[in-house]
Protein backbone atom coordinates (compact mmCIF):
# COMPACT_ATOMS: atom_id res chain seq x y z
CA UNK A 1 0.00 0.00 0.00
CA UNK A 2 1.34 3.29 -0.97
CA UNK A 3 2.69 5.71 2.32
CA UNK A 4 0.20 8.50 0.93
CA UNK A 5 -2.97 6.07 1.30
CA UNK A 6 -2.25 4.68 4.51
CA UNK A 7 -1.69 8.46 5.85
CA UNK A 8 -5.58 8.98 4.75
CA UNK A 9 -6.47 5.76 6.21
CA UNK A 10 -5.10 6.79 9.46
CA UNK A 11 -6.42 10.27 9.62
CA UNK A 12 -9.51 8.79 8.84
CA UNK A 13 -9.14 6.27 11.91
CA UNK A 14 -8.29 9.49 13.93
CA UNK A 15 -10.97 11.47 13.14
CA UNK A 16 -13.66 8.94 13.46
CA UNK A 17 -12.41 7.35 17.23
CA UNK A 18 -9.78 10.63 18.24
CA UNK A 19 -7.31 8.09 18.82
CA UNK A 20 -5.66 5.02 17.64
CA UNK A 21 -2.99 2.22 18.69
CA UNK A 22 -0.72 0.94 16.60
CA UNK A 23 -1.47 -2.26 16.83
CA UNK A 24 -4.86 -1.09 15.79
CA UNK A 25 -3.26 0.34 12.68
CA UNK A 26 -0.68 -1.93 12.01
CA UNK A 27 -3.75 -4.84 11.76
CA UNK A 28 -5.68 -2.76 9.23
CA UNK A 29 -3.15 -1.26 7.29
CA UNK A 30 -1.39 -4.81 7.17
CA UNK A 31 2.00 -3.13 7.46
CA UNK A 32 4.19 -3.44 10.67
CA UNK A 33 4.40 -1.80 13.86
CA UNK A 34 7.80 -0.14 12.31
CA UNK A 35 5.72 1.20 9.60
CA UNK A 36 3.11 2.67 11.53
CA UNK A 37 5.25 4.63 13.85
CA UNK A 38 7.12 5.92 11.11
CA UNK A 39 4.08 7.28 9.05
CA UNK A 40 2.62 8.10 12.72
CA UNK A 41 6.01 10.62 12.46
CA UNK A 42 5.45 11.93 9.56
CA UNK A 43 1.95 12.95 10.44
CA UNK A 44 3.38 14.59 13.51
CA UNK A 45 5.79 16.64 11.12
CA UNK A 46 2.56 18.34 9.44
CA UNK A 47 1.01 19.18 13.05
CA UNK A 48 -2.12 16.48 12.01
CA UNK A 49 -1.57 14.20 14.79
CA UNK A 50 0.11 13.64 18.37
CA UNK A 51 2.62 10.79 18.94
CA UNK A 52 1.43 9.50 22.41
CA UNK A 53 2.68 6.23 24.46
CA UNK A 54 1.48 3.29 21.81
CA UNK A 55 -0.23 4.93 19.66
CA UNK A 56 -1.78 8.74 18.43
CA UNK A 57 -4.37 11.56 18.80
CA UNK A 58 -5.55 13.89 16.71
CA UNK A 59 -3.54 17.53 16.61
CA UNK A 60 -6.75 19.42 16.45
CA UNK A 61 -10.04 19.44 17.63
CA UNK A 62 -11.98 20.13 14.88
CA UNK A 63 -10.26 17.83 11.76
CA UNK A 64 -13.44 16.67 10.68
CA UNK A 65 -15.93 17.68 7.71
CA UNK A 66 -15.33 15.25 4.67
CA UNK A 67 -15.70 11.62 6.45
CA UNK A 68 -20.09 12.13 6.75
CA UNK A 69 -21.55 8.34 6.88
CA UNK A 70 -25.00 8.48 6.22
CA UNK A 71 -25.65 12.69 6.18
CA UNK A 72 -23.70 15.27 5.87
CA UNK A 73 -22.07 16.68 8.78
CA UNK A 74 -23.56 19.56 10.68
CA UNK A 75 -21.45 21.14 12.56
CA UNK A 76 -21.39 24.97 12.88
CA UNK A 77 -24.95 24.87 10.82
CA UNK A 78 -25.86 27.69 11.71
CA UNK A 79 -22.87 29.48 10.15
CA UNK A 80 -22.89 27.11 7.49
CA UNK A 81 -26.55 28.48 6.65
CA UNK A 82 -25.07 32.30 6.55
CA UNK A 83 -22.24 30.98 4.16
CA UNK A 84 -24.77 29.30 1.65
CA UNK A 85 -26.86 32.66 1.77
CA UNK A 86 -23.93 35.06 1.02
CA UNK A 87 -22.39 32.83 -1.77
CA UNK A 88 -26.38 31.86 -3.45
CA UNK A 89 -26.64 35.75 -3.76
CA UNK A 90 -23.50 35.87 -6.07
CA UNK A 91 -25.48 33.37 -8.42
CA UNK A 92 -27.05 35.11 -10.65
CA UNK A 93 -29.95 34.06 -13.33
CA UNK A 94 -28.85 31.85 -16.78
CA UNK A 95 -25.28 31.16 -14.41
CA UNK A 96 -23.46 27.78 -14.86
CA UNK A 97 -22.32 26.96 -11.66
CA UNK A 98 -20.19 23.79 -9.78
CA UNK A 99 -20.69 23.05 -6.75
CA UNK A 100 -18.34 20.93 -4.99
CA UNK A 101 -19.10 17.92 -2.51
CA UNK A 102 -19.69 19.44 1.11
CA UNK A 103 -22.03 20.24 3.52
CA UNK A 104 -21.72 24.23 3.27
CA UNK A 105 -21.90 24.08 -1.02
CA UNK A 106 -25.48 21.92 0.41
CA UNK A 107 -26.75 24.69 2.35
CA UNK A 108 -26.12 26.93 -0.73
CA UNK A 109 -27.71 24.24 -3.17
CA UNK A 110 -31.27 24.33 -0.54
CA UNK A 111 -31.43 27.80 -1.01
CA UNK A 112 -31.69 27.99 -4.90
CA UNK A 113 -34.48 28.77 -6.58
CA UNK A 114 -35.82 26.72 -9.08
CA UNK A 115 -34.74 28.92 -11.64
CA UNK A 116 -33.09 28.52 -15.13
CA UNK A 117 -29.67 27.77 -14.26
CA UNK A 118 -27.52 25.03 -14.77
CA UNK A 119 -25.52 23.65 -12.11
CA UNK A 120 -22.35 20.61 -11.86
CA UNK A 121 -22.08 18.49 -8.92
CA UNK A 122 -20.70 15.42 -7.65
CA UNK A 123 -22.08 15.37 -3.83
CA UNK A 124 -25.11 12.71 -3.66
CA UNK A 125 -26.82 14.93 -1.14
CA UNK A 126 -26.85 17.79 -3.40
CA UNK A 127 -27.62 15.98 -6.31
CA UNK A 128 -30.80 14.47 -4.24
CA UNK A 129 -31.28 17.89 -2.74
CA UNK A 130 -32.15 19.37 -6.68
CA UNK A 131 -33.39 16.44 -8.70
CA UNK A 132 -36.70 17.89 -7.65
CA UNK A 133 -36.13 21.15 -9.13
CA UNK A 134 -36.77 21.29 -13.03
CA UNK A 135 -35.96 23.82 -13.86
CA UNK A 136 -32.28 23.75 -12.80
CA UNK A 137 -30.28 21.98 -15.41
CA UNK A 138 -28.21 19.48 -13.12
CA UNK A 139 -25.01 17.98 -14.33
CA UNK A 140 -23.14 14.82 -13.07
CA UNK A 141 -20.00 14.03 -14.30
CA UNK A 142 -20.18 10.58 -13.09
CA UNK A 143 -17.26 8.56 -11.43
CA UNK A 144 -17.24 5.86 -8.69
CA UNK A 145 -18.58 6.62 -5.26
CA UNK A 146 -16.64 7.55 -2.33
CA UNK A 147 -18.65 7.89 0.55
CA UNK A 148 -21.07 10.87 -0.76
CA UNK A 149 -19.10 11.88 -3.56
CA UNK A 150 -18.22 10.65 -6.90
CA UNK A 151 -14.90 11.01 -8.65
CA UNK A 152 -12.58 9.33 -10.83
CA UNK A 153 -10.58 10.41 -13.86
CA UNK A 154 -13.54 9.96 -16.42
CA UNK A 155 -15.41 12.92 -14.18
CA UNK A 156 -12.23 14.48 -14.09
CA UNK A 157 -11.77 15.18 -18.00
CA UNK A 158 -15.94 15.82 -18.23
CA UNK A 159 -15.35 18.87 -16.13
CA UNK A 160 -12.44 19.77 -17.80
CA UNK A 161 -14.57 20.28 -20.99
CA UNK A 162 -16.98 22.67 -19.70
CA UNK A 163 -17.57 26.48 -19.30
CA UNK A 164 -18.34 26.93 -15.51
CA UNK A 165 -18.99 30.57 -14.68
CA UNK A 166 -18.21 30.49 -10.95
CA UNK A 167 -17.06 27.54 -8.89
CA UNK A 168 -17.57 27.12 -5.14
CA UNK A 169 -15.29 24.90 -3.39
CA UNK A 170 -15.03 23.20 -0.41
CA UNK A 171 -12.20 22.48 1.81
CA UNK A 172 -11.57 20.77 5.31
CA UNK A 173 -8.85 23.48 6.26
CA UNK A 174 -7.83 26.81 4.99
CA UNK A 175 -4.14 28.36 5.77
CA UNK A 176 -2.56 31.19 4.30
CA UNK A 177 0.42 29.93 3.20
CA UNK A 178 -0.46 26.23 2.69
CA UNK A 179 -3.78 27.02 0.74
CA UNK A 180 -6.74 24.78 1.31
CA UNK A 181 -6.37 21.18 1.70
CA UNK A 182 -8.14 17.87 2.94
CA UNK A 183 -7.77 14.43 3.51
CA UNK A 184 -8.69 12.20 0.93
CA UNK A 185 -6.53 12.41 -2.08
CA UNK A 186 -8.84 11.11 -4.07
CA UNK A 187 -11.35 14.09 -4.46
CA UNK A 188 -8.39 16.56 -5.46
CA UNK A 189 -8.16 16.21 -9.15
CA UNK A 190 -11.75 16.54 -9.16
CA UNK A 191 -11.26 19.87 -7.07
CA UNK A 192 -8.52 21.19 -9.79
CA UNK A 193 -10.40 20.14 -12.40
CA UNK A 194 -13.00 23.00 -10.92
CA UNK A 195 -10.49 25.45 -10.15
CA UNK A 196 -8.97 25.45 -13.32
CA UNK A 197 -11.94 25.59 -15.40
CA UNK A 198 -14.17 27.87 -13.57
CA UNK A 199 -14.01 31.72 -14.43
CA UNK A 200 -14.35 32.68 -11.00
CA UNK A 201 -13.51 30.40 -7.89
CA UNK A 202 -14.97 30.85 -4.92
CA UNK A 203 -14.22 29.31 -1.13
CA UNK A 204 -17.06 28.48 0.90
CA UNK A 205 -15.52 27.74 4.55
CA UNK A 206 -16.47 28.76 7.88
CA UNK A 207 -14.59 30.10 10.32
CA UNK A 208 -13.09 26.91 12.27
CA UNK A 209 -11.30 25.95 8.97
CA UNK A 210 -8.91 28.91 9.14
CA UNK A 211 -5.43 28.19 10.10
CA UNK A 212 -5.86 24.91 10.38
CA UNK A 213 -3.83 22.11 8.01
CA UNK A 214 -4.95 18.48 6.18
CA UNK A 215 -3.26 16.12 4.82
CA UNK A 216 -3.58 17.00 1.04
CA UNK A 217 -3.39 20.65 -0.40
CA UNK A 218 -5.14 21.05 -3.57
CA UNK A 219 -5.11 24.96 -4.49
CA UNK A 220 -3.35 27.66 -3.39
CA UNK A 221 -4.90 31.42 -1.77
CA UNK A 222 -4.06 33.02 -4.73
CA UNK A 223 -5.85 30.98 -7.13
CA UNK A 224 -9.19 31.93 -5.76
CA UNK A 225 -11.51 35.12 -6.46
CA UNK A 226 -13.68 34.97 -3.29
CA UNK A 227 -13.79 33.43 -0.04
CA UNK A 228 -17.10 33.25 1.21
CA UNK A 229 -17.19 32.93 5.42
CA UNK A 230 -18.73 33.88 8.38
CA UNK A 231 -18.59 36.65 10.97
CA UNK A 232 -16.47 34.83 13.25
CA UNK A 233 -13.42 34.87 11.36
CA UNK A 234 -11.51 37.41 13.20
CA UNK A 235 -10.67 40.56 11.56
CA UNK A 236 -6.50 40.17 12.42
CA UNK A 237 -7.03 36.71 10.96
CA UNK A 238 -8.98 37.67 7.61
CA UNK A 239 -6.24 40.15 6.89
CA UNK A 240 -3.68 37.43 6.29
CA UNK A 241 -5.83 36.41 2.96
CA UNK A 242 -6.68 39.34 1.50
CA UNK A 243 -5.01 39.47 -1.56
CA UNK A 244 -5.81 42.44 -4.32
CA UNK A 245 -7.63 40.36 -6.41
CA UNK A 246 -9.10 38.03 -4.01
CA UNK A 247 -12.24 38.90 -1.76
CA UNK A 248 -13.48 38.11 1.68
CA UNK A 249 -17.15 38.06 2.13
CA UNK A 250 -17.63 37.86 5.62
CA UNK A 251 -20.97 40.41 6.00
C-alpha cells in the first residue's frame, strides 16, 4: 500500500475514534508496527496528529468535515446556513455553476431557486437535494462513489470540458500559506479540475477551517476570487488572505 494512502487511512481512523494504537493500525493497514510509527512521524511533522505512548491523537479538535456516513455533517450549521446565503446571492440568473461535494456548497444548493440555471455536482446529497427542481439543469460528471461523492478520472476530464462561470469549493482546512487542503486524495483532481476551469472560484468555509492544516493541499490562496465565510473569522485573521484580487465576504 502506498505511504500516501495509509496516511488517509489513518487520519480517517483518527478522526472517526480521536485516537488510535498501533497495533490497531498496524492490523488494518497490514504493514508493521515499524511502519506505523514511522508514518505516525510523519503525520506529527505536518502538526495532524500527536505521537502518544502506543499509539496517536488527533492535533486538532476540529479535523473533521469530509468523512459524513449516512448525512452530511452539521457542525457549525448555523454558520454554514449564513455561508450558503452570502455565496447563493453571487449566483445570478442563466449562471453555470459547480458546486463541490460538502455540507456548506449543500446549504447553498437548498437555497436555490428553481430557476433557469444550470448547475455541476458530484455530492449525492446535493444531487438528491435538486433532482426535484426542473428547472435547474443538473449535471453529473459521473465517477465511482466515495462515501457521498463521486470522482474518478472519467469525471475528471468531463469537467475539464466545460464552461463553468463560478465555482464554489469546499475544503476541510484553509491556511494562508499552505492554501486549502483535505484528507482524501482522491477528491483533489476533481477539485482542480473545478479550479482550473471555472471563471471565478470561490471558497465556501467557515470560520473553524482557518489556520488549520490536512493532509492534502489542492489549491493555493491566490488561485481563488472569493472566499465566502462567516462573521467569526476574526478581523486580524482575515487580513492574512486578502489578496488584491481576491475577496473576503464575511458580512
Amino acid at each position: 500500500m502506498h505511504a500516501m494512502k495509509r496516511y488517509e487511512l489513518i487520519m480517517e481512523r483518527l478522526i472517526e475514534r480521536k485516537e488510535a494504537t498501533v497495533g490497531e493500525l498496524s492490523e488494518m493497514l497490514g504493514v508493521s508496527g515499524k511502519t506505523v510509527r514511522e508514518d505516525l512521524g510523519k503525520l506529527e511533522e505536518r502538526g495532524l496528529l500527536v505521537r502518544v505512548h502506543g499509539g496517536a491523537v488527533l492535533a486538532q479538535s476540529n479535523q473533521w468535515d469530509i468523512f459524513p456516513k449516512r448525512e452530511p455533517i452539521v457542525r457549525q450549521a448555523a454558520e454554514k446556513a449564513v455561508i450558503g446565503r452570502r455565496a447563493a446571492a453571487l449566483i445570478e440568473p442563466g449562471d453555470i455553476i459547480a458546486l463541490d461535494g460538502g455540507s456548506t456548497t449543500l446549504e447553498i444548493a437548498r437555497l436555490l431557486d428553481d430557476a433557469p440555471l444550470t448547475v455541476i455536482t458530484n455530492d449525492v446529497f446535493i444531487i438528491r437535494e435538486l433532482a426535484s427542481k426542473e428547472h435547474i439543469r443538473l449535471v453529473v460528471p459521473g465517477g465511482r462513489r466515495v462515501r457521498n461523492i463521486l470522482t474518478g478520472p472519467e469525471a475528471v476530464e468531463y469537467v475539464r470540458k466545460l464552461n463553468i462561470r463560478k465555482a464554489f469549493i469546499s475544503a476541510t482546512a484553509v491556511d494562508a500559506q499552505i492554501g486549502l487542503s483535505i484528507y482524501t486524495s482522491e477528491l483533489a483532481d476533481f477539485k482542480r479540475a473545478l479550479i482550473e476551469t471555472a471563471h471565478e472560484v470561490i471558497a465556501v468555509a467557515d470560520h473553524t477551517k482557518f489556520g488549520q492544516c490536512a493532509l492534502i493541499t489542492f489549491a493555493a490562496i491566490d488561485e481563488l476570487d472569493a472566499i465566502v465565510t462567516d462573521r467569526k473569522l476574526p478581523a486580524e485573521q482575515a487580513a492574512a488572505y486578502r489578496r488584491p484580487k481576491l475577496k473576503i465576504i464575511d458580512e
